[in-house]
Protein backbone atom coordinates (compact mmCIF):
# COMPACT_ATOMS: atom_id res chain seq x y z
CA UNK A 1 -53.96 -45.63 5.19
CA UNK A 2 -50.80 -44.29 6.88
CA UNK A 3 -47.14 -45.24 5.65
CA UNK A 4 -44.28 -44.90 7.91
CA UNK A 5 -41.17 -43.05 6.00
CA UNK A 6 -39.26 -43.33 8.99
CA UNK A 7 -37.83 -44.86 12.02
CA UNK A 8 -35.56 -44.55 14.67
CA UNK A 9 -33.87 -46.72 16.98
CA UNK A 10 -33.55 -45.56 20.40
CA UNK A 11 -30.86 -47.37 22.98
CA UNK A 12 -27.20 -47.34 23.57
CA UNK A 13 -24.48 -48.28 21.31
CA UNK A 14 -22.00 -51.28 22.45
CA UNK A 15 -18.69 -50.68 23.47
CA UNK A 16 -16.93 -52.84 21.50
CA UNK A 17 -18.78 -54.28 18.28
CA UNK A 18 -20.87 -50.75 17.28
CA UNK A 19 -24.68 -51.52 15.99
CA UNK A 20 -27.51 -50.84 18.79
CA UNK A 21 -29.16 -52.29 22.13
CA UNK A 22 -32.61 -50.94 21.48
CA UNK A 23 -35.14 -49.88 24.13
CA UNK A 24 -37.89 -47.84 22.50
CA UNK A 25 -38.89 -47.59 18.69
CA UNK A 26 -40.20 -44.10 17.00
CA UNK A 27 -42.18 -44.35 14.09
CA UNK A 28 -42.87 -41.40 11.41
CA UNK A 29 -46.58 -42.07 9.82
CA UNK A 30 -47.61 -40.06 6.70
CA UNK A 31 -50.04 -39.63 4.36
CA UNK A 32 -52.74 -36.86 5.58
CA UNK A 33 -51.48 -36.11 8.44
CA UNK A 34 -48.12 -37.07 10.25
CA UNK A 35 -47.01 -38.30 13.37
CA UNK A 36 -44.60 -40.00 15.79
CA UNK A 37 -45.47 -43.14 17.35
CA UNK A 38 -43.60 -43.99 20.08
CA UNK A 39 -43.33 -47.69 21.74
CA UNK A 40 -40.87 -49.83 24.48
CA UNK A 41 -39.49 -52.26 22.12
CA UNK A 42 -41.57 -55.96 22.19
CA UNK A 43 -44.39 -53.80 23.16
CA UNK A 44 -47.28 -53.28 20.57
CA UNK A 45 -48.84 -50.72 22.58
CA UNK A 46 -47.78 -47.43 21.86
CA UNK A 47 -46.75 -44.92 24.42
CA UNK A 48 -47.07 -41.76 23.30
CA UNK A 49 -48.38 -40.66 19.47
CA UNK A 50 -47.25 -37.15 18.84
CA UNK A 51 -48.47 -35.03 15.79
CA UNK A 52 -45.14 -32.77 14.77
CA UNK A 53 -44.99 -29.49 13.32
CA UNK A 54 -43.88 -30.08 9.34
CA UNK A 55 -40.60 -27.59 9.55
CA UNK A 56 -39.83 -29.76 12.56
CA UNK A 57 -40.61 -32.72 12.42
CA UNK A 58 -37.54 -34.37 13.23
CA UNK A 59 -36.58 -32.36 16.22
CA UNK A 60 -40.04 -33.36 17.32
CA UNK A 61 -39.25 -36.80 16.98
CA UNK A 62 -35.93 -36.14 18.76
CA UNK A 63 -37.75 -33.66 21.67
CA UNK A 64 -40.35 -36.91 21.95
CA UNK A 65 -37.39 -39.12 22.50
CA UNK A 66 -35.61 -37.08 24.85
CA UNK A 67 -38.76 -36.53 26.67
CA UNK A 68 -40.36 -39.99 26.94
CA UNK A 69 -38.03 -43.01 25.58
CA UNK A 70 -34.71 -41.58 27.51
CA UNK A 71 -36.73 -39.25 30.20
CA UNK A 72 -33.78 -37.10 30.50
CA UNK A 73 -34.32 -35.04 33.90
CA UNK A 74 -33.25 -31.81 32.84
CA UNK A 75 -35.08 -31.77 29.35
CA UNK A 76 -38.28 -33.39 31.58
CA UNK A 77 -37.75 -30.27 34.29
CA UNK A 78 -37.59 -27.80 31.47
CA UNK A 79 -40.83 -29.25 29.94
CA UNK A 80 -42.80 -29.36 32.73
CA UNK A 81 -45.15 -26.35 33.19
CA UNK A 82 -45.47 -25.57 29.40
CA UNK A 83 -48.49 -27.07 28.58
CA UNK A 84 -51.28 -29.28 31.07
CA UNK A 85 -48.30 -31.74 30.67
CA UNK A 86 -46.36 -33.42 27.97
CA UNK A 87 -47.76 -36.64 27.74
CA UNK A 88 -49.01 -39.91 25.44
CA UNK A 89 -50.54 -37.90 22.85
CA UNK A 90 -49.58 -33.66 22.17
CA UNK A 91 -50.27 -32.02 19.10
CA UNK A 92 -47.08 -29.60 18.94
CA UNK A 93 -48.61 -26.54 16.61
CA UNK A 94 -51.25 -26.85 19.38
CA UNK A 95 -50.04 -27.72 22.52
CA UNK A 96 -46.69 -25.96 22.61
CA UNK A 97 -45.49 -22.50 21.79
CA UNK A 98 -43.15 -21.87 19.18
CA UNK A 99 -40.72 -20.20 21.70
CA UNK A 100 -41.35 -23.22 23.74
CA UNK A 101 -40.73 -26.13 21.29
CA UNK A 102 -37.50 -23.84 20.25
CA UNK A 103 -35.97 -23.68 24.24
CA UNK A 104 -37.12 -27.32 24.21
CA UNK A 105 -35.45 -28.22 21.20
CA UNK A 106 -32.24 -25.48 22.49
CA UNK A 107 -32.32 -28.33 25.62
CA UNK A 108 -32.53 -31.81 24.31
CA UNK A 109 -29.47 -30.47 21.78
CA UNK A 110 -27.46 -30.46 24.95
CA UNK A 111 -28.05 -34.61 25.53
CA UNK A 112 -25.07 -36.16 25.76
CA UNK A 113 -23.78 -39.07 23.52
CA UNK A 114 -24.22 -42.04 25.97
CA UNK A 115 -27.75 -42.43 23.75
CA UNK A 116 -27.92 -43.84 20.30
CA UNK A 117 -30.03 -43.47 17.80
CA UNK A 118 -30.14 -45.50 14.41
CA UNK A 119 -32.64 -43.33 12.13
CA UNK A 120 -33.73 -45.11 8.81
CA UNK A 121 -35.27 -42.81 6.39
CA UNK A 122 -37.21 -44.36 3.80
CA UNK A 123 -37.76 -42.65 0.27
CA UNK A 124 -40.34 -39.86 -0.03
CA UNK A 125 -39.48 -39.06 3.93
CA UNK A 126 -40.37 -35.67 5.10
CA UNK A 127 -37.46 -35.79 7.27
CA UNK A 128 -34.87 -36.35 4.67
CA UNK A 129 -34.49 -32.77 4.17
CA UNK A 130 -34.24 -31.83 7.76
CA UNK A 131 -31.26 -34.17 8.47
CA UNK A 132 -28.82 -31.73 8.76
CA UNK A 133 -30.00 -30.48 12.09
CA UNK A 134 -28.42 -33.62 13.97
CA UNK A 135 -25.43 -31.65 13.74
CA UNK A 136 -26.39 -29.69 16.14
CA UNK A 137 -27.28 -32.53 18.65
CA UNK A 138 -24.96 -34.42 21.09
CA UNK A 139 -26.65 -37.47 21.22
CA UNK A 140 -24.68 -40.71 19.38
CA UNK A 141 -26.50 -40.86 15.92
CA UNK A 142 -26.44 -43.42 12.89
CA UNK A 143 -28.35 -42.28 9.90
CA UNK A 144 -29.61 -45.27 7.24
CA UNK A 145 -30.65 -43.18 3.69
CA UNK A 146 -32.92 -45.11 1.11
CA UNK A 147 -29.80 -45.77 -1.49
CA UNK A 148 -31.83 -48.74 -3.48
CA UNK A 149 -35.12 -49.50 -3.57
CA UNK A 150 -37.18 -52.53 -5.66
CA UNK A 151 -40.29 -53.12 -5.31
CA UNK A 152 -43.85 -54.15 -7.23
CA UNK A 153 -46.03 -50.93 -8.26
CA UNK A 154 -49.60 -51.85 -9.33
CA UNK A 155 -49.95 -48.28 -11.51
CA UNK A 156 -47.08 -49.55 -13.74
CA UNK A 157 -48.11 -53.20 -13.47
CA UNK A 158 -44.69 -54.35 -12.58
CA UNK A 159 -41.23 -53.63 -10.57
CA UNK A 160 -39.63 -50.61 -10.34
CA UNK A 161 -35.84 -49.69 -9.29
CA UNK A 162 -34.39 -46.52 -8.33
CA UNK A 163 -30.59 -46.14 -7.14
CA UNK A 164 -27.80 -48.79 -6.51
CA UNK A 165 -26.17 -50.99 -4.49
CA UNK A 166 -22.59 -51.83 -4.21
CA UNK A 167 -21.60 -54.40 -5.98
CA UNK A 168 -24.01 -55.13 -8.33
CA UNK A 169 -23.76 -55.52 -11.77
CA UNK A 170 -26.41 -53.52 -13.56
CA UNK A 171 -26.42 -56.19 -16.28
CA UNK A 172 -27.16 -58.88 -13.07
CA UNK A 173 -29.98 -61.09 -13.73
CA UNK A 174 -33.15 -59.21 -10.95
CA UNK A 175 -33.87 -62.21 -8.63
CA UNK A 176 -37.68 -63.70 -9.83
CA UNK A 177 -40.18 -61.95 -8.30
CA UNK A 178 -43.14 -63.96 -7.26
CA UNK A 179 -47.00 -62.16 -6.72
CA UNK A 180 -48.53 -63.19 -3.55
């Protein structure tokens, strides 16, 4: 069964109060094998799933979004030709040379910042290491780390925490936790 370790928000920030208008949703499944699923928001059919490359995978994610949630024109122009067609389902190793993903990547870089994207990475993401390449993009970004995380693991028979929040006490009371 897959887990999603990831998701990102795609839409436009709001000019006066911050947070997101979302249009599309990308999520990161993993397990055996990975892959971006992306759909129109209050849609549970997906639009495109795309299996990424591992040392890419977010700039995958990102080239998917640029491609098929904002269908930037000049990113879509410079895509066109270099495989039967980008489309609902690509397998990048595959369907796209490596000196094509890179000018592809090279291209949705240049993006500007009316776009924003929230991206929540969840702990034991394969992305979390590869955050540092949204430095080199244009588009508006918000990035949500795991910081805490409680929650119920059957091999230990019982809840486990790992790191903190603000605010709390670390000799707090844990709120009950009830077994469905």
């Amino acid at each position: 069964m897959a887990t999603i370790t990831a998701t990102i928000l795609v839409g436009t920030a709001h000019q006066n109060h911050g947070g997101i208008a979302p249009t599309h949703q990308l999520l990161l499944s993993e397990n055996s094998r990975p892959s971006w699923t992306l759909h129109a928001l209050h849609s549970r059919q997906p639009l495109a799933v795309w299996i990424p490359t591992v040392e890419d995978m977010l700039e995958d994610g990102l080239l998917l979004v640029g491609l098929l949630a904002l269908r930037n024109a000049e990113l879509v122009a410079a895509a066109t030709g270099f495989r039967r067609e980008y489309d609902e389902r690509a397998e990048m190793y595959d369907d796209i040379s490596e000196v094509e993903r890179r000018r592809l990547y090279e291209r949705c870089r240049t993006i500007g910042p009316a776009a924003k994207l929230v991206i929540t990475v969840l702990a034991g993401s394969s992305i979390a290491g590869q955050l540092g390449v949204l430095a080199k993009y244009r588009l508006g970004v918000e990035v949500c780390p795991s910081v805490y995380r409680r929650e119920y693991s059957p091999w230990a028979e019982g809840v486990q925490e790992n790191g903190s929040l603000p605010g709390l006490r670390s000799d707090a009371e844990p709120p009950l936790m009830t077994q469905l």
